[in-house]
Protein backbone atom coordinates (compact mmCIF):
# COMPACT_ATOMS: atom_id res chain seq x y z
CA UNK A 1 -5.78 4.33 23.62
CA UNK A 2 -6.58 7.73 24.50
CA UNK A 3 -10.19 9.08 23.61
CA UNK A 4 -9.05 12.51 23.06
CA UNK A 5 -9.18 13.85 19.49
CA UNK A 6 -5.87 14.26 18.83
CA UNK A 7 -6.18 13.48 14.27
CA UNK A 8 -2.71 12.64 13.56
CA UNK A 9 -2.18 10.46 10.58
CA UNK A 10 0.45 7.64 12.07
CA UNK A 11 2.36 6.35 8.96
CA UNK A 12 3.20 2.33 9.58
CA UNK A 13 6.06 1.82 7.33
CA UNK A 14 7.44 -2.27 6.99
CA UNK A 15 10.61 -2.67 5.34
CA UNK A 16 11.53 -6.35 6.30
CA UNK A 17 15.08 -7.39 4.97
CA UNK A 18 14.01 -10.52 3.50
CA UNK A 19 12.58 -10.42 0.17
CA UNK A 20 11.99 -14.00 -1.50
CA UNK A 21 11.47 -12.59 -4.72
CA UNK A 22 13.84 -9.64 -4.85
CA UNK A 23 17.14 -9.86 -2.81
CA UNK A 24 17.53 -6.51 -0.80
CA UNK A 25 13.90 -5.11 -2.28
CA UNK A 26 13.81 -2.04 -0.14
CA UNK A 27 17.40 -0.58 -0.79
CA UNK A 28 16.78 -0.90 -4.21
CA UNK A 29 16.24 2.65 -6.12
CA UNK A 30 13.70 4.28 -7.98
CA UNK A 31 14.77 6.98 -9.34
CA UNK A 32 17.15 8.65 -7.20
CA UNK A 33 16.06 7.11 -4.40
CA UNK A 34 15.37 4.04 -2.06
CA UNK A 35 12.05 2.02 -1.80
CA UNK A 36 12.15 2.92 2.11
CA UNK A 37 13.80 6.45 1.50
CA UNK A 38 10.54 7.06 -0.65
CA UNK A 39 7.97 5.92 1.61
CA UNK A 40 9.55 8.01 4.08
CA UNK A 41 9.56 11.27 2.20
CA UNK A 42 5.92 10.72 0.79
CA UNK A 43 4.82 10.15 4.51
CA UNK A 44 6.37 14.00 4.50
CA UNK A 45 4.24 15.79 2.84
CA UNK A 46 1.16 14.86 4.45
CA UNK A 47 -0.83 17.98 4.65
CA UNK A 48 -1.55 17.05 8.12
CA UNK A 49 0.07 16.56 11.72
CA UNK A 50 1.81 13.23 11.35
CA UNK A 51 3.84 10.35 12.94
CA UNK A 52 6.36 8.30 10.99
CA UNK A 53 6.67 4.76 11.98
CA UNK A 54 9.61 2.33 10.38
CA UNK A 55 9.35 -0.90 11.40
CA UNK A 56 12.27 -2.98 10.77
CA UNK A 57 14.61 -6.00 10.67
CA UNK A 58 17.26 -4.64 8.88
CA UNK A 59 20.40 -2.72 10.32
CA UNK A 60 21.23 -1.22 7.38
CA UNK A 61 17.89 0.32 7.35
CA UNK A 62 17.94 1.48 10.47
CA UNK A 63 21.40 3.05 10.63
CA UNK A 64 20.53 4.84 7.07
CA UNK A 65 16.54 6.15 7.95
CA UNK A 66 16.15 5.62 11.73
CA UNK A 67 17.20 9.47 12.23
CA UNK A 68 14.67 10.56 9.50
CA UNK A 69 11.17 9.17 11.21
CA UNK A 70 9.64 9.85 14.36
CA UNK A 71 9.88 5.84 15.98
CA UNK A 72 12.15 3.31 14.70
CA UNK A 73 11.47 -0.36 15.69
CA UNK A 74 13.44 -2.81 15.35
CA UNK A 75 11.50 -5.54 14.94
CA UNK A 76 11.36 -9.02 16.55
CA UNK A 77 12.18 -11.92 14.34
CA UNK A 78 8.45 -13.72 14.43
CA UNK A 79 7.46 -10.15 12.80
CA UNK A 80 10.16 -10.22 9.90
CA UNK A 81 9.71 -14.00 8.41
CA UNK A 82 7.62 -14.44 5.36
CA UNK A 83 5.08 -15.97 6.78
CA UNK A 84 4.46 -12.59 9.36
CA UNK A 85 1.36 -10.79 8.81
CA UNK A 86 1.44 -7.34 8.01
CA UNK A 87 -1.48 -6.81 10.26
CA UNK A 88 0.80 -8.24 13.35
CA UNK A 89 3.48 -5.50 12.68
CA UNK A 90 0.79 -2.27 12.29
CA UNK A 91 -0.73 -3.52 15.60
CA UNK A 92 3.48 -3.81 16.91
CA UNK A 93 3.78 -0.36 15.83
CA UNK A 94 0.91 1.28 17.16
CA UNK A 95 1.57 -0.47 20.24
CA UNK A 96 4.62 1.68 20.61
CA UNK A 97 3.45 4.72 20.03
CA UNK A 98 2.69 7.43 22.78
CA UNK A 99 -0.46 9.06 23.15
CA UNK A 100 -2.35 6.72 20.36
CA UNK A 101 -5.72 8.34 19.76
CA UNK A 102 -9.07 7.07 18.73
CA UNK A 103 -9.14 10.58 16.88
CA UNK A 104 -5.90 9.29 14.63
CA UNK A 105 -5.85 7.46 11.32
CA UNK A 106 -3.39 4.93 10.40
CA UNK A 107 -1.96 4.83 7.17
CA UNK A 108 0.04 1.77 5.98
CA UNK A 109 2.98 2.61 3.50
CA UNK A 110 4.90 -0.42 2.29
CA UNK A 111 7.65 0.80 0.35
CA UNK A 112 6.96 -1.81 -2.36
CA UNK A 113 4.74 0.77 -4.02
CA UNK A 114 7.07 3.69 -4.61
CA UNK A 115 4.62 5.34 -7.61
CA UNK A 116 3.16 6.99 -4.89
CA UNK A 117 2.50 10.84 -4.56
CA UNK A 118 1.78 12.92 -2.32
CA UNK A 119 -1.82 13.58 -3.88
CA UNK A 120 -2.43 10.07 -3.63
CA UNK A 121 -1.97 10.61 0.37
CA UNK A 122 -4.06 14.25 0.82
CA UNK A 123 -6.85 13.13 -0.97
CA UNK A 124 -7.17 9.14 1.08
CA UNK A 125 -7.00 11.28 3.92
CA UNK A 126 -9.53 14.19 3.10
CA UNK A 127 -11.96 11.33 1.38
CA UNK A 128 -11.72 9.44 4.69
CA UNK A 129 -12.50 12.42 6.70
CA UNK A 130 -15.27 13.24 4.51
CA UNK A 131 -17.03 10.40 4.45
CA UNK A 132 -16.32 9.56 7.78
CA UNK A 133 -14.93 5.93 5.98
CA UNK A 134 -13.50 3.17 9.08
CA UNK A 135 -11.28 1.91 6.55
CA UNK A 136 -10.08 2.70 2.70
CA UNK A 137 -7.67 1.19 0.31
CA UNK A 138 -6.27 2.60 -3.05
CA UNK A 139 -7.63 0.07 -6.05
CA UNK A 140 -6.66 -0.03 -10.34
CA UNK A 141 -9.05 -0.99 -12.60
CA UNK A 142 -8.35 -4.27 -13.79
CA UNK A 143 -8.18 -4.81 -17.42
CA UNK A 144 -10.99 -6.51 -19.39
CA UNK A 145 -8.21 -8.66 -20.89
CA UNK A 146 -8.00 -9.94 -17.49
CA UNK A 147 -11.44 -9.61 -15.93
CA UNK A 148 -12.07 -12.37 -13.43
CA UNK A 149 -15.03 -13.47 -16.01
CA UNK A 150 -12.45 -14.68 -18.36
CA UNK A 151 -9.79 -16.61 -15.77
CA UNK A 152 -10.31 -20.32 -15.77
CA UNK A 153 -8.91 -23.09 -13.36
CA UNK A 154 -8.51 -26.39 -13.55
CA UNK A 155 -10.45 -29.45 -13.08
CA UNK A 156 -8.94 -33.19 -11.91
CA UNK A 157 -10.20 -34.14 -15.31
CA UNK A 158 -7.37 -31.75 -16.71
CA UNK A 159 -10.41 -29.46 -17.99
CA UNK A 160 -11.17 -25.87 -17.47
CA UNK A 161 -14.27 -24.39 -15.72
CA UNK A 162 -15.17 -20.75 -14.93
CA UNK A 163 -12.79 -19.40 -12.36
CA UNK A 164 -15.87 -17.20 -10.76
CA UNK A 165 -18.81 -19.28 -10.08
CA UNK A 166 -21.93 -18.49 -12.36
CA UNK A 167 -20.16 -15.91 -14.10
CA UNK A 168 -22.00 -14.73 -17.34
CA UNK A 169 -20.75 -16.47 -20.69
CA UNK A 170 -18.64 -13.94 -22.46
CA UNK A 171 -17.72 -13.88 -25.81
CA UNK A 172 -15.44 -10.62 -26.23
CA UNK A 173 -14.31 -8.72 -23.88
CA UNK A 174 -17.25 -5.77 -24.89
CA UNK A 175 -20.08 -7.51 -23.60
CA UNK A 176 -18.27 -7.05 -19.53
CA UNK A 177 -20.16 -4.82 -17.61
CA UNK A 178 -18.95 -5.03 -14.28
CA UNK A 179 -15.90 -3.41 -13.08
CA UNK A 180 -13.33 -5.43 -11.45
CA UNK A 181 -10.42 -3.85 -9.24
CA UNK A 182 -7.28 -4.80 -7.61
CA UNK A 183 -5.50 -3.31 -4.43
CA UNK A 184 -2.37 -1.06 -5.96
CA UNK A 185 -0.53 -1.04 -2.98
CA UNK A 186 -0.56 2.86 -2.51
CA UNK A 187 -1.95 2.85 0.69
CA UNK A 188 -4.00 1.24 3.46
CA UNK A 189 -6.10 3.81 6.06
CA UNK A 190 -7.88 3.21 8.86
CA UNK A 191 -9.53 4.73 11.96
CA UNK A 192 -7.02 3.76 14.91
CA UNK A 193 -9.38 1.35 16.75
CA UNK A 194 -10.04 -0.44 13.74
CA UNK A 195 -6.11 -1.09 12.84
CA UNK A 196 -6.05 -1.89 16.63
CA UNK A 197 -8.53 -4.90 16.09
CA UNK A 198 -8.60 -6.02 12.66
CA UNK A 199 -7.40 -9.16 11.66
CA UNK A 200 -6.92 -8.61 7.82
CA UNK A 201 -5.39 -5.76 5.94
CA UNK A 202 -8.46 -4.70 4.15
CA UNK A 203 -11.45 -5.02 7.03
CA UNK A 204 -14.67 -5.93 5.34
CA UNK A 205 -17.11 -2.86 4.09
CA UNK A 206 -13.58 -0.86 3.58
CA UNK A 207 -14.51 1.83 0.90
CA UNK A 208 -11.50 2.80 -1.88
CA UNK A 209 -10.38 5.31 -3.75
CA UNK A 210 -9.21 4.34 -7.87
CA UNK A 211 -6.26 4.84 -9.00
CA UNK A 212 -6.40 5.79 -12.68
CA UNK A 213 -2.19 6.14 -13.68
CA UNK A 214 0.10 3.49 -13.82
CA UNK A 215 1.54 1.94 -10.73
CA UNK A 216 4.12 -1.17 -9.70
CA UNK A 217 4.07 -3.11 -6.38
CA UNK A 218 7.62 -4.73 -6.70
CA UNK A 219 7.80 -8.01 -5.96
CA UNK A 220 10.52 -8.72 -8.75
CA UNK A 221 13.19 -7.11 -11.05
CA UNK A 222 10.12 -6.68 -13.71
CA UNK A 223 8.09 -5.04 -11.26
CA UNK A 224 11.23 -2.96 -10.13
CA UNK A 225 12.06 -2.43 -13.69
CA UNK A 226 8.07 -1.29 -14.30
CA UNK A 227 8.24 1.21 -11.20
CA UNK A 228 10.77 2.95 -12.97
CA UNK A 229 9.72 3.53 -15.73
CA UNK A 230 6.40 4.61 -14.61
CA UNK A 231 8.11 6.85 -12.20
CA UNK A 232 9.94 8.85 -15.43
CA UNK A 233 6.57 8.53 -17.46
CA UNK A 234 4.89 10.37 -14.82
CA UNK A 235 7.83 13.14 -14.54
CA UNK A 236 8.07 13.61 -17.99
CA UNK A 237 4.43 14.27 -18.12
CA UNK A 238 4.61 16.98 -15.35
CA UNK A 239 7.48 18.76 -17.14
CA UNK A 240 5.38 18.49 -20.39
CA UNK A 241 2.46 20.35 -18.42
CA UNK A 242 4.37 23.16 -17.29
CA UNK A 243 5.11 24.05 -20.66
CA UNK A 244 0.92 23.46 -22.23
């Protein structure tokens, strides 16, 4: 890894064929377009110098997209099992690619999110630069319906206890006053030596930016069926705007 300050944003893009929960995930279509196709053309319109990376198992994949990024891999079968870690395949990819800086950022797109837009890329990228950040994720506010104060598990007595240990007694939902998130999916960033070392997705002290419409991370037909939906929701509600 070079040392020169070279701030490209290299886009890491999986799109295993396998799918154990929905057969062919990534060729499926949102809107008028594929899962991969959309990760591809968000990665795009990055408002700044950029590198396209699709890594992937799948022919089809690569005879359809491999002309439309910058590096195609096709990648080795102990990357493309379910049990593979994503982290394995960013470090794969970067591992490929010419002229890796310490000055780049890496920005993991898995096409299982495609609610992305472009805004949610600019403004990772210009928070991370800001802040001077190592790492950042995209979170959603989880629901108080579903705040981690309220999930139980089970006991061997075939009794529930507190899912969170020492978590406050709570009544209705009103009395929570912490804020619990979840990881969307959206995007994963990172400085390049830190995706170059780390052995989890999101490194520990990673800072985040929230999320506040609607997204799916498909994982099954609902999910799939969810992204779509919120993919029209959100056009309809730009058309609507240009008319207020």
């Amino acid at each position: 890894m070079t040392e020169n300050n070279l701030n490209r944003i290299i886009c890491v893009i999986p799109a295993r064929k396998g799918s154990e929960g929905l057969y062919r995930k990534n060729l499926r279509f949102v809107g008028f377009f594929t899962l991969v196709n959309r990760a591809i053309k968000v990665a795009k319109k990055i408002e700044a110098p950029n590198f396209i990376v699709l890594s992937t198992d799948d022919e089809k994949i690569i005879r359809k997209y491999a002309n439309k990024v910058d590096l195609c891999i096709s990648r080795k079968p102990e990357l493309s099992n379910s049990s593979a870690s994503v982290v394995d395949v960013i470090k794969d990819a970067l591992n490929k690619v010419q002229n890796l800086s310490e000055g780049d950022l890496v920005m993991l797109l898995e096409p299982s999110s495609p609610n992305r837009v472009s805004n949610d890329l600019n403004s990772a990228i210009q928070a991370m630069t800001l802040g001077g950040y190592s790492s950042l994720i995209t979170v959603s506010i989880v629901d108080l319906k579903y705040h981690p104060y309220k999930v139980f598990k089970s006991n061997d007595s075939s009794t529930l206890s507190s899912y969170v240990f020492n978590s406050p007694k709570i009544s209705n939902r009103q009395e929570i006053r912490d804020i619990a998130y979840y990881r969307n999916g959206i995007l994963y960033l990172y400085k390049a030596k830190v995706a170059m070392r780390m052995e989890e997705s999101v490194p520990t002290n990673s800072n985040f930016i929230i999320t506040l419409r609607s997204v799916s991370n498909v994982d099954n037909l609902l999910d799939l069926w969810m992204a779509r939906w919120f993919w029209l929701k959100y056009h309809i509600l730009k058309l609507l705007s240009t008319y207020n």
